[in-house]
Protein backbone atom coordinates (compact mmCIF):
# COMPACT_ATOMS: atom_id res chain seq x y z
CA UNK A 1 0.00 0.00 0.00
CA UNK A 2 3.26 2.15 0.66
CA UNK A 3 4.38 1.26 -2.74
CA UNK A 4 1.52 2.48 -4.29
CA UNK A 5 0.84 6.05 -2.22
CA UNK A 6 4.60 6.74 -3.22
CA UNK A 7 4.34 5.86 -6.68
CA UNK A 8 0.72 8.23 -6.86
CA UNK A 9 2.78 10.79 -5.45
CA UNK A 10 5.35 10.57 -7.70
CA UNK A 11 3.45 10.53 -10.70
CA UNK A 12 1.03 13.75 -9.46
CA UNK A 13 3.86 16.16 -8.46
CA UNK A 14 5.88 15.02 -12.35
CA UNK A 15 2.66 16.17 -13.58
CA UNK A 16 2.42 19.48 -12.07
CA UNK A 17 2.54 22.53 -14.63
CA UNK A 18 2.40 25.88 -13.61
CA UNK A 19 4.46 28.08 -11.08
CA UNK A 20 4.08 25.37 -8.38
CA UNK A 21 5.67 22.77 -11.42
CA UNK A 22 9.23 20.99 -10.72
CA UNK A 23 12.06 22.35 -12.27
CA UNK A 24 12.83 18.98 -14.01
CA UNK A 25 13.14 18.48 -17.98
CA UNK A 26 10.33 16.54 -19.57
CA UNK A 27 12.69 13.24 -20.55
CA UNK A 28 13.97 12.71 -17.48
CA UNK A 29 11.20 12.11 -15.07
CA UNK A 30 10.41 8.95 -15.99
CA UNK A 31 13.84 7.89 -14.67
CA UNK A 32 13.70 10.03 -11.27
CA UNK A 33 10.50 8.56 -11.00
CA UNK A 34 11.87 4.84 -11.23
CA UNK A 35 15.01 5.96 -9.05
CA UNK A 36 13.07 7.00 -6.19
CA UNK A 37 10.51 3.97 -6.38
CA UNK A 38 13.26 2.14 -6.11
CA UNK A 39 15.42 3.83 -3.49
CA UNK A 40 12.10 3.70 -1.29
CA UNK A 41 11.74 -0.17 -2.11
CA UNK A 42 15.49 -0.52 -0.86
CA UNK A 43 15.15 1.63 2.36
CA UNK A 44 11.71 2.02 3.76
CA UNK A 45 12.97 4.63 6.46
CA UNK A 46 13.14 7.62 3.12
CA UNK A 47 10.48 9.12 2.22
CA UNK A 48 10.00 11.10 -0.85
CA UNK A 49 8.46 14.85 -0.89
CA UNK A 50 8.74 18.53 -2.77
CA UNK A 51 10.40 20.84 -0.82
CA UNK A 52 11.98 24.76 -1.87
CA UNK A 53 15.70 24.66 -2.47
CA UNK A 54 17.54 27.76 -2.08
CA UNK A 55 20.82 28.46 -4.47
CA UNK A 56 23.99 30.49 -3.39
CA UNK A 57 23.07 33.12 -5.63
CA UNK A 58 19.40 33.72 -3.73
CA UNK A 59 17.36 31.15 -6.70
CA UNK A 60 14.61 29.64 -5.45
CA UNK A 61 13.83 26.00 -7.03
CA UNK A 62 10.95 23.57 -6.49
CA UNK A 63 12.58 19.89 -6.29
CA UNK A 64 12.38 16.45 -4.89
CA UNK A 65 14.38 15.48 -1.90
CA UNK A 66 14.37 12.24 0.39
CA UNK A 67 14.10 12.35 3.61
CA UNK A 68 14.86 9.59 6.34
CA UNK A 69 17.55 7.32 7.94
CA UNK A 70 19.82 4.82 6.59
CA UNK A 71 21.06 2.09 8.25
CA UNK A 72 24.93 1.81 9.36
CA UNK A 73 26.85 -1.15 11.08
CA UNK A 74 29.20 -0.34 13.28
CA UNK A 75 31.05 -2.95 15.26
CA UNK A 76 28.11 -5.06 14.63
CA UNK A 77 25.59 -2.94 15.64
CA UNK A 78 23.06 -1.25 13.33
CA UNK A 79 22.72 2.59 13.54
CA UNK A 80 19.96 4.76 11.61
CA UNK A 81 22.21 7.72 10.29
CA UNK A 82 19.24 10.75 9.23
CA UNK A 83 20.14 12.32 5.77
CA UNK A 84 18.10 14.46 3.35
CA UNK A 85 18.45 13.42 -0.55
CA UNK A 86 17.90 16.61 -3.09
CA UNK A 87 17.33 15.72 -6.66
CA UNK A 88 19.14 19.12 -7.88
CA UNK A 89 17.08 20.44 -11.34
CA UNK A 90 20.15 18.44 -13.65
CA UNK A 91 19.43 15.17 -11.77
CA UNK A 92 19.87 12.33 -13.30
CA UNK A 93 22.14 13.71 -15.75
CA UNK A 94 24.52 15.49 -12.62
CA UNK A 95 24.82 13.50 -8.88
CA UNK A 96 22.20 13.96 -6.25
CA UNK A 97 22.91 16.36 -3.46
CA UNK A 98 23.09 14.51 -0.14
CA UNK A 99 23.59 16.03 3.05
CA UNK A 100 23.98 14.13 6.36
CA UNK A 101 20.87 16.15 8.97
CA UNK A 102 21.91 15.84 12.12
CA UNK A 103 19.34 16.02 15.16
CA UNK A 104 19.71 18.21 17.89
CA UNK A 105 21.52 16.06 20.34
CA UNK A 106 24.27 15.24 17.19
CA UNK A 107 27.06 16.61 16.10
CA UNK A 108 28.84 16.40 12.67
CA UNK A 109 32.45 14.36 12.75
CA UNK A 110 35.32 16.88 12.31
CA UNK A 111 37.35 15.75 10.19
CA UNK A 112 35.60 13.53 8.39
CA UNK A 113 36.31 12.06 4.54
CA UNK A 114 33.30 12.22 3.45
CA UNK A 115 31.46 14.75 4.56
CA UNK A 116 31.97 18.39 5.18
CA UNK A 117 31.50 20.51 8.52
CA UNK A 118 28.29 21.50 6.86
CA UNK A 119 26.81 18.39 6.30
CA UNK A 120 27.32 17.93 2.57
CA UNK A 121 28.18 14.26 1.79
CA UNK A 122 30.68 13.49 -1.21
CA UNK A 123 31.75 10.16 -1.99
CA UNK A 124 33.81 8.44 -5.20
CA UNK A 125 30.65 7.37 -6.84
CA UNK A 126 28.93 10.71 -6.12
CA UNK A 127 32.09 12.07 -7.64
CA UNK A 128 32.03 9.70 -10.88
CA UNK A 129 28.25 9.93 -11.22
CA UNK A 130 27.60 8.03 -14.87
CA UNK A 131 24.24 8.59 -16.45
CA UNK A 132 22.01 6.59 -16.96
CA UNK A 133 23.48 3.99 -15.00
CA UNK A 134 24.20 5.26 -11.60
CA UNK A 135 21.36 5.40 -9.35
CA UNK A 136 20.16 6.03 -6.00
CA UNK A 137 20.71 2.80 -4.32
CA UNK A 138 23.95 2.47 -5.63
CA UNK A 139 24.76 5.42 -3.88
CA UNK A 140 23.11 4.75 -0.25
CA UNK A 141 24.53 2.00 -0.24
CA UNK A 142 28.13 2.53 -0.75
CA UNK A 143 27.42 5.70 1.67
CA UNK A 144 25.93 3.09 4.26
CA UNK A 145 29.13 1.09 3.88
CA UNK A 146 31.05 3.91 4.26
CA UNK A 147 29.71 5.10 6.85
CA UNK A 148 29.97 1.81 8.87
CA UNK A 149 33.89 2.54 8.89
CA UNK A 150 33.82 5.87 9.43
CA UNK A 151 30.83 6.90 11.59
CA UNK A 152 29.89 10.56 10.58
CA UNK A 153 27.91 11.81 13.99
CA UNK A 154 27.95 11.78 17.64
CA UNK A 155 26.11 12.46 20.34
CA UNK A 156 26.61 15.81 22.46
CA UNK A 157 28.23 15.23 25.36
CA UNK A 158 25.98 15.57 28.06
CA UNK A 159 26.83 18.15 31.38
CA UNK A 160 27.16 15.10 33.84
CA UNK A 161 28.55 12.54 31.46
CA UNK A 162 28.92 8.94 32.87
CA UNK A 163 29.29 5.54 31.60
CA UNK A 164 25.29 5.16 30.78
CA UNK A 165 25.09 7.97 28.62
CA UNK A 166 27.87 5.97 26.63
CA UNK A 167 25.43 3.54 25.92
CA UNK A 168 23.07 2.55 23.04
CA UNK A 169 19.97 4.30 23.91
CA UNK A 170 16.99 0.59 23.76
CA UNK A 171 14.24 3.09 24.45
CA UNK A 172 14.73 5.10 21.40
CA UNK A 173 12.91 4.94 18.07
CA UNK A 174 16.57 4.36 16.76
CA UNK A 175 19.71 3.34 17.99
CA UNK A 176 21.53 6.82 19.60
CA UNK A 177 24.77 8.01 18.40
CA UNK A 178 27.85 7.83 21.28
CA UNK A 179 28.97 11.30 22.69
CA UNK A 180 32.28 12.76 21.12
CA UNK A 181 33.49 12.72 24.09
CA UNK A 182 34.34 8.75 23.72
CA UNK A 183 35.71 8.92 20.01
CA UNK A 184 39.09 9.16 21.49
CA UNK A 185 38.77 5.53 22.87
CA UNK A 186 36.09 4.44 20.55
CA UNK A 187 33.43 6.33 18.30
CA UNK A 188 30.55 4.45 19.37
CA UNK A 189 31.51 4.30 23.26
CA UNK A 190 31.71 1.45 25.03
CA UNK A 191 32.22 0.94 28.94
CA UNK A 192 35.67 1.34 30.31
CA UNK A 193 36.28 -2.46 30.80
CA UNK A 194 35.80 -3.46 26.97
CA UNK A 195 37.73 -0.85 26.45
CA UNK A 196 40.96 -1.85 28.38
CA UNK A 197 42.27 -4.54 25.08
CA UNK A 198 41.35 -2.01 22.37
CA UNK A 199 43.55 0.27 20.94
CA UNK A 200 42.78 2.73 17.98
CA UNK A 201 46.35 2.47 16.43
CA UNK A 202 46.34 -0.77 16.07
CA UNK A 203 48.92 -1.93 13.12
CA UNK A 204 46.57 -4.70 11.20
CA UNK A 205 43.34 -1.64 11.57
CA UNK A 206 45.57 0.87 10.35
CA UNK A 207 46.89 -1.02 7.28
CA UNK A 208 43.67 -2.55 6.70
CA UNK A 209 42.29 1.29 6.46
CA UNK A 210 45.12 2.14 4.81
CA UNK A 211 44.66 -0.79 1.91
CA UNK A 212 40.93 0.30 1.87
CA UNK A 213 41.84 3.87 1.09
CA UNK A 214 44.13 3.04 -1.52
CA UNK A 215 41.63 0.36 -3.19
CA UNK A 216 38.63 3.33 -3.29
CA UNK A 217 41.35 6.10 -4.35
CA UNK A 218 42.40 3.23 -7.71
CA UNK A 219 38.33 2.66 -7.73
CA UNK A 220 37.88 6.61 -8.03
CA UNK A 221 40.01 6.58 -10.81
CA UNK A 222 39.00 4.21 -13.02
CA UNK A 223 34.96 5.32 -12.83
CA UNK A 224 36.36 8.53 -13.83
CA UNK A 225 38.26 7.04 -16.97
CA UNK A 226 35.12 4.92 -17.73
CA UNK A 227 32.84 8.37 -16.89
CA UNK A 228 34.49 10.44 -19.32
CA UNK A 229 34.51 7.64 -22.10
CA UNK A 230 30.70 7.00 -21.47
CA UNK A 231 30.20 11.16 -21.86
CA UNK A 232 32.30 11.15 -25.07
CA UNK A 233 29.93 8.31 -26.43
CA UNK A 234 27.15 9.68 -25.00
CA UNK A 235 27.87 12.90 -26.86
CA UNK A 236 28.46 11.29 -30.30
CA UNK A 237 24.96 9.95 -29.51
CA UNK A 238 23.28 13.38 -28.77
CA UNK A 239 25.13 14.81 -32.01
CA UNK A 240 23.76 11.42 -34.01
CA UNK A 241 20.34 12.44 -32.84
CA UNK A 242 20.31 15.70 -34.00
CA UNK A 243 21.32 14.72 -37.54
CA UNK A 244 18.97 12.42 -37.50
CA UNK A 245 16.18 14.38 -36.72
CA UNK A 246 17.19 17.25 -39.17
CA UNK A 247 16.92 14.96 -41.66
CA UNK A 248 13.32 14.06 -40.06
CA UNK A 249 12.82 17.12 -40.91
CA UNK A 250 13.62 17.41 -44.19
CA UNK A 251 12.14 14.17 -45.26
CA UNK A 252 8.85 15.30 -43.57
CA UNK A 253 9.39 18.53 -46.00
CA UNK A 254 9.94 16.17 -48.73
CA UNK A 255 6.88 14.31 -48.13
CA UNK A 256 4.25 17.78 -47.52
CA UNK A 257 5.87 19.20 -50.73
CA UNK A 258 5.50 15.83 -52.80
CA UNK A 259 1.87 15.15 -51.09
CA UNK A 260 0.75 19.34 -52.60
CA UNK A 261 2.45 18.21 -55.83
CA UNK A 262 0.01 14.94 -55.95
CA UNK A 263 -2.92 17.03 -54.90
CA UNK A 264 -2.73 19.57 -57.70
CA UNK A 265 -1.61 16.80 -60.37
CA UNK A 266 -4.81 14.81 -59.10
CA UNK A 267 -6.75 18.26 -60.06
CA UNK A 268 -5.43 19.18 -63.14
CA UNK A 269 -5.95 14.98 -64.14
CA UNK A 270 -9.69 15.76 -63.43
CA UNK A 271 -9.54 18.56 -65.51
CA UNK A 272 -8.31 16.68 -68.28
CA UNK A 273 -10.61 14.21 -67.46
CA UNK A 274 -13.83 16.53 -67.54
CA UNK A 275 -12.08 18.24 -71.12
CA UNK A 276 -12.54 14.40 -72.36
CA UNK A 277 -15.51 13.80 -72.01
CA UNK A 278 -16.70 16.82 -73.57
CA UNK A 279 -14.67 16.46 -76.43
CA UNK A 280 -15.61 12.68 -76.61
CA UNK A 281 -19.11 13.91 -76.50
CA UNK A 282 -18.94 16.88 -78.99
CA UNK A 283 -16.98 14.05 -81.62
CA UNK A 284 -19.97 11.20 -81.16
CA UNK A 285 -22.61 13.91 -82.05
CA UNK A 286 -21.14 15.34 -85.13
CA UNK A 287 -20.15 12.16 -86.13
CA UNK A 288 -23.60 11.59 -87.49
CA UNK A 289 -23.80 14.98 -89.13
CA UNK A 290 -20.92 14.24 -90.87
CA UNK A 291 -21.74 10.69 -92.40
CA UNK A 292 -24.68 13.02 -93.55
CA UNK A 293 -23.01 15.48 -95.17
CA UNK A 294 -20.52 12.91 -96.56
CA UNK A 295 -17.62 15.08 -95.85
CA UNK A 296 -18.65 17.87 -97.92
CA UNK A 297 -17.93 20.81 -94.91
CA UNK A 298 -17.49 24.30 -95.30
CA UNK A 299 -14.84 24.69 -93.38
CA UNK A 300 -15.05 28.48 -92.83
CA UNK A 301 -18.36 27.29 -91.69
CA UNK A 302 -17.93 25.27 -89.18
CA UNK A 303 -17.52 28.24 -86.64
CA UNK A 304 -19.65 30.74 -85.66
CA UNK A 305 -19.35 33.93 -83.65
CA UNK A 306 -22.10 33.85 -80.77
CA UNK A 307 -21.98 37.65 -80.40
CA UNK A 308 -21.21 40.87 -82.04
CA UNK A 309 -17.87 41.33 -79.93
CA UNK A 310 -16.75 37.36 -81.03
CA UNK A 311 -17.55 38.09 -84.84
CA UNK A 312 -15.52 41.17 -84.54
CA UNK A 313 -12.82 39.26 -82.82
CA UNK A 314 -12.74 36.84 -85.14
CA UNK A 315 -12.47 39.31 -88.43
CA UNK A 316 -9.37 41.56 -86.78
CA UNK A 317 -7.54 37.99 -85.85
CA UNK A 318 -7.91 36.64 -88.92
CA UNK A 319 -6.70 39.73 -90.59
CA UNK A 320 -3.82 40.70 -88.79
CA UNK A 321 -2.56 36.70 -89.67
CA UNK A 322 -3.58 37.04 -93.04
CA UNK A 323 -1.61 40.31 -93.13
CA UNK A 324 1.03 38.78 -91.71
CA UNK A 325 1.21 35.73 -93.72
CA UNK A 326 1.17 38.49 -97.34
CA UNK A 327 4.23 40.40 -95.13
CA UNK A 328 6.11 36.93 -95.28
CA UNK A 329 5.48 36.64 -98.73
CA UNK A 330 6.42 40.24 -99.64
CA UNK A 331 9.52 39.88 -97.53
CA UNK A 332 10.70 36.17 -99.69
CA UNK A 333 9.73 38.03 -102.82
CA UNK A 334 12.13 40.48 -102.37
CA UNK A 335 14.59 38.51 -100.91
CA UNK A 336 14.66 36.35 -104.30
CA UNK A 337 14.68 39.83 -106.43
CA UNK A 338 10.89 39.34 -107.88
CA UNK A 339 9.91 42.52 -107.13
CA UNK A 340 11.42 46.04 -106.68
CA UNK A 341 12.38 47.71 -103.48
CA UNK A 342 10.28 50.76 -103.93
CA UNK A 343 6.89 48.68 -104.53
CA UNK A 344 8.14 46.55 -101.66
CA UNK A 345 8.39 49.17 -99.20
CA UNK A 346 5.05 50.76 -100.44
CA UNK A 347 2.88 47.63 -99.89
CA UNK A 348 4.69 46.54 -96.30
CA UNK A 349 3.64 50.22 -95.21
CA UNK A 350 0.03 49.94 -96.28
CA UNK A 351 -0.08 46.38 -94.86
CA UNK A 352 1.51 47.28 -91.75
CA UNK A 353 -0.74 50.46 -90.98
CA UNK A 354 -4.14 47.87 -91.94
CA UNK A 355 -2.24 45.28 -89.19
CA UNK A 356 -1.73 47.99 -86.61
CA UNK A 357 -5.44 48.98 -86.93
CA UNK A 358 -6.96 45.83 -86.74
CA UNK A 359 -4.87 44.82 -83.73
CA UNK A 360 -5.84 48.04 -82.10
CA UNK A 361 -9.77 47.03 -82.65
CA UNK A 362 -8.69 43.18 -81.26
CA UNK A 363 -7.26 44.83 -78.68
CA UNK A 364 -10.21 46.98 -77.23
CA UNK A 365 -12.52 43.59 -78.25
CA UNK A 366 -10.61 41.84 -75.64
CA UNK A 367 -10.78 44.35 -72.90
CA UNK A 368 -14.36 44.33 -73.40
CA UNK A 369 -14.53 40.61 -72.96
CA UNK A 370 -12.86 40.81 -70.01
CA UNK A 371 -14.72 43.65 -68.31
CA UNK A 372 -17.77 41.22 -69.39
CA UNK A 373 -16.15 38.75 -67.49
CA UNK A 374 -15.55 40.12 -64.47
CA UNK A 375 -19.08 41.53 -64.45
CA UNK A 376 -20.15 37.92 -64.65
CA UNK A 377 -21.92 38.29 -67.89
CA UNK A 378 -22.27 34.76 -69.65
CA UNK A 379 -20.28 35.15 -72.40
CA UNK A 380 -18.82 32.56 -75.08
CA UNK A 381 -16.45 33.47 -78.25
CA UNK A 382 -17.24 30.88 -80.58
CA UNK A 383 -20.59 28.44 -81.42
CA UNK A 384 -20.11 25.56 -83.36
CA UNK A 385 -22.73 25.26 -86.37
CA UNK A 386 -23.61 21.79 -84.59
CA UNK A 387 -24.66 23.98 -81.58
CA UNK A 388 -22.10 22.84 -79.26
CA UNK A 389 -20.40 26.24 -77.08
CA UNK A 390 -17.17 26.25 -76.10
């Protein structure tokens, strides 16, 4: 039932838009989402909630943080160490922020190696976080482990101090830190007679530390060879996606721009199709006309002006080609020396001025077409003698 109230919670405050929103991107909550289900699965005692993180420079965020204890053993006895987890606005891509919250009656380790006077925990694999495969419970639990050899709190030491308040507190809701005041014997005080055949600088405890030290220093290193060769390939991926979807995008032009091309092919093929039909139609009905007629047409005949303004069209057309056409003539004659340059130049200046003239008329017959058309004045140029319109 836990499971599932965390999860809901999860998934609502992910969801949140608006000034009260998280300041997470949109592809990576699904993975703080399955890193905190997960931490909470591992360690019961977190919890997760939204809280307001202040920056340095006076920014105010909205993130996730965890909240609890985590368990430490320390000669053999398990100790519930309270820490606060923030899920900083880069998370997962950067390391959590983790900060060891002492109680009232506790006091921060000084010196410690892993955490600062201020609380702020930093560890080798916080140091060589790798995304996407570091997560939370990797983390707590090398902290856990690390703790366990190097205890990070202690208990204040009380005004009357005496060997009880040494003790492991059984009454508490978790086992109670040691005052400082017995660190220089042991860390997690014991009474005076158990005390008597321990000693601190022992040779085997301090190489043993020693080796340990050494082994997490070589550790260190090679998760930050292996970090900045997974960055490197994770950045030839990132540069491989763009590409790829730049040419997502240009493909997707491709396709719009060939899709409008097939639309206004597919409408000029119905025009084509429509012309067809009418032309099929016009050819089957003077089909008959001409099996009557046995092929004796007129074929100056065949056409006739519908209107005034067609007939009138039709005349200055055909007289500016026929002038045209006698021009040509005129031009070949002269050319071949069959007639003489004065009569030559005194017939292409009568024919041109006739030409000019009757495109002048075709001219003004077209603007009045037009200004028919526009007035939306049904209006055709030619009717066939069958009595088809075009």
């Amino acid at each position: 039932m836990a499971h599932q109230s965390t999860q809901l919670f999860l998934s609502t405050v992910l969801s949140q838009r608006g000034p009260s929103a998280l300041q997470y991107t949109e592809d990576s909550k699904w993975l703080i989402r399955q890193h905190l289900v997960s931490l909470i699965e591992s360690y019961p005692s977190l919890q997760p909630k939204t809280a307001v993180f202040n920056h340095t420079d006076g920014r105010t965020v909205n993130l996730l943080q965890a909240q609890g204890t985590i368990p430490m053993i320390y000669m053999n006895v398990t100790y519930n160490i309270p820490i606060v987890i923030w899920l900083m606005e880069t998370y997962p891509r950067h390391p959590p922020c983790i900060y060891v919250n002492p109680t009232r009656d506790m006091i921060i380790k000084r010196p410690h190696a892993y955490v600062n006077p201020s609380g702020l925990v930093s560890t080798p694999l916080l140091q060589s976080w790798i995304y996407p495969s570091s997560t939370l419970c990797d983390v707590i639990k090398e902290l856990s482990g690390l703790f366990g050899l190097d205890p990070p709190l202690f208990t204040r030491q009380q005004q009357n101090p005496n060997t009880e308040s040494m003790r492991i507190q059984s009454n508490s809701g978790r086992p109670a830190i040691p005052p400082r005041g017995g660190y220089d014997q042991s860390p997690y005080g014991v009474s005076p007679s158990q005390n008597m055949n321990h000693r601190t600088d022992d040779p085997v405890e301090i190489y043993k530390k020693n080796a340990i030290n050494k082994l997490l220093e070589s550790l260190h290193g090679d998760i930050a060879t292996l970090r900045k060769n997974r960055e490197v390939e994770m950045e030839g991926l990132f540069n491989a996606q763009g590409m790829l979807r730049q040419r997502e995008e240009q493909l997707s032009k491709g396709v719009r721009e060939m899709q409008q091309e097939k639309e206004g092919l597919e409408q000029q093929l119905q025009m084509v199709l429509m012309n067809t039909d009418v032309l099929e139609g016009w050819v089957k009905e003077n089909q008959v006309k001409v099996k009557i007629n046995k092929g004796n047409l007129n074929v100056d005949q065949v056409f006739e002006p519908v209107d005034a303004l067609s007939k009138q069209m039709l005349d200055c057309t055909a007289a500016d080609l026929a002038i045209e056409d006698v021009i040509y003539s005129l031009d070949k004659a002269f050319q071949e020396g069959s007639i003489a340059f004065d009569h030559y130049l005194k017939n292409v200046r009568a024919l041109s001025r006739e030409q000019f003239f009757h495109r002048a008329t075709a001219s003004k017959v077209r603007a009045a077409q037009m200004q028919a058309q526009r007035l939306d004045i049904p209006f055709t140029y030619l009717n066939l003698s069958s009595g088809t319109y075009f």
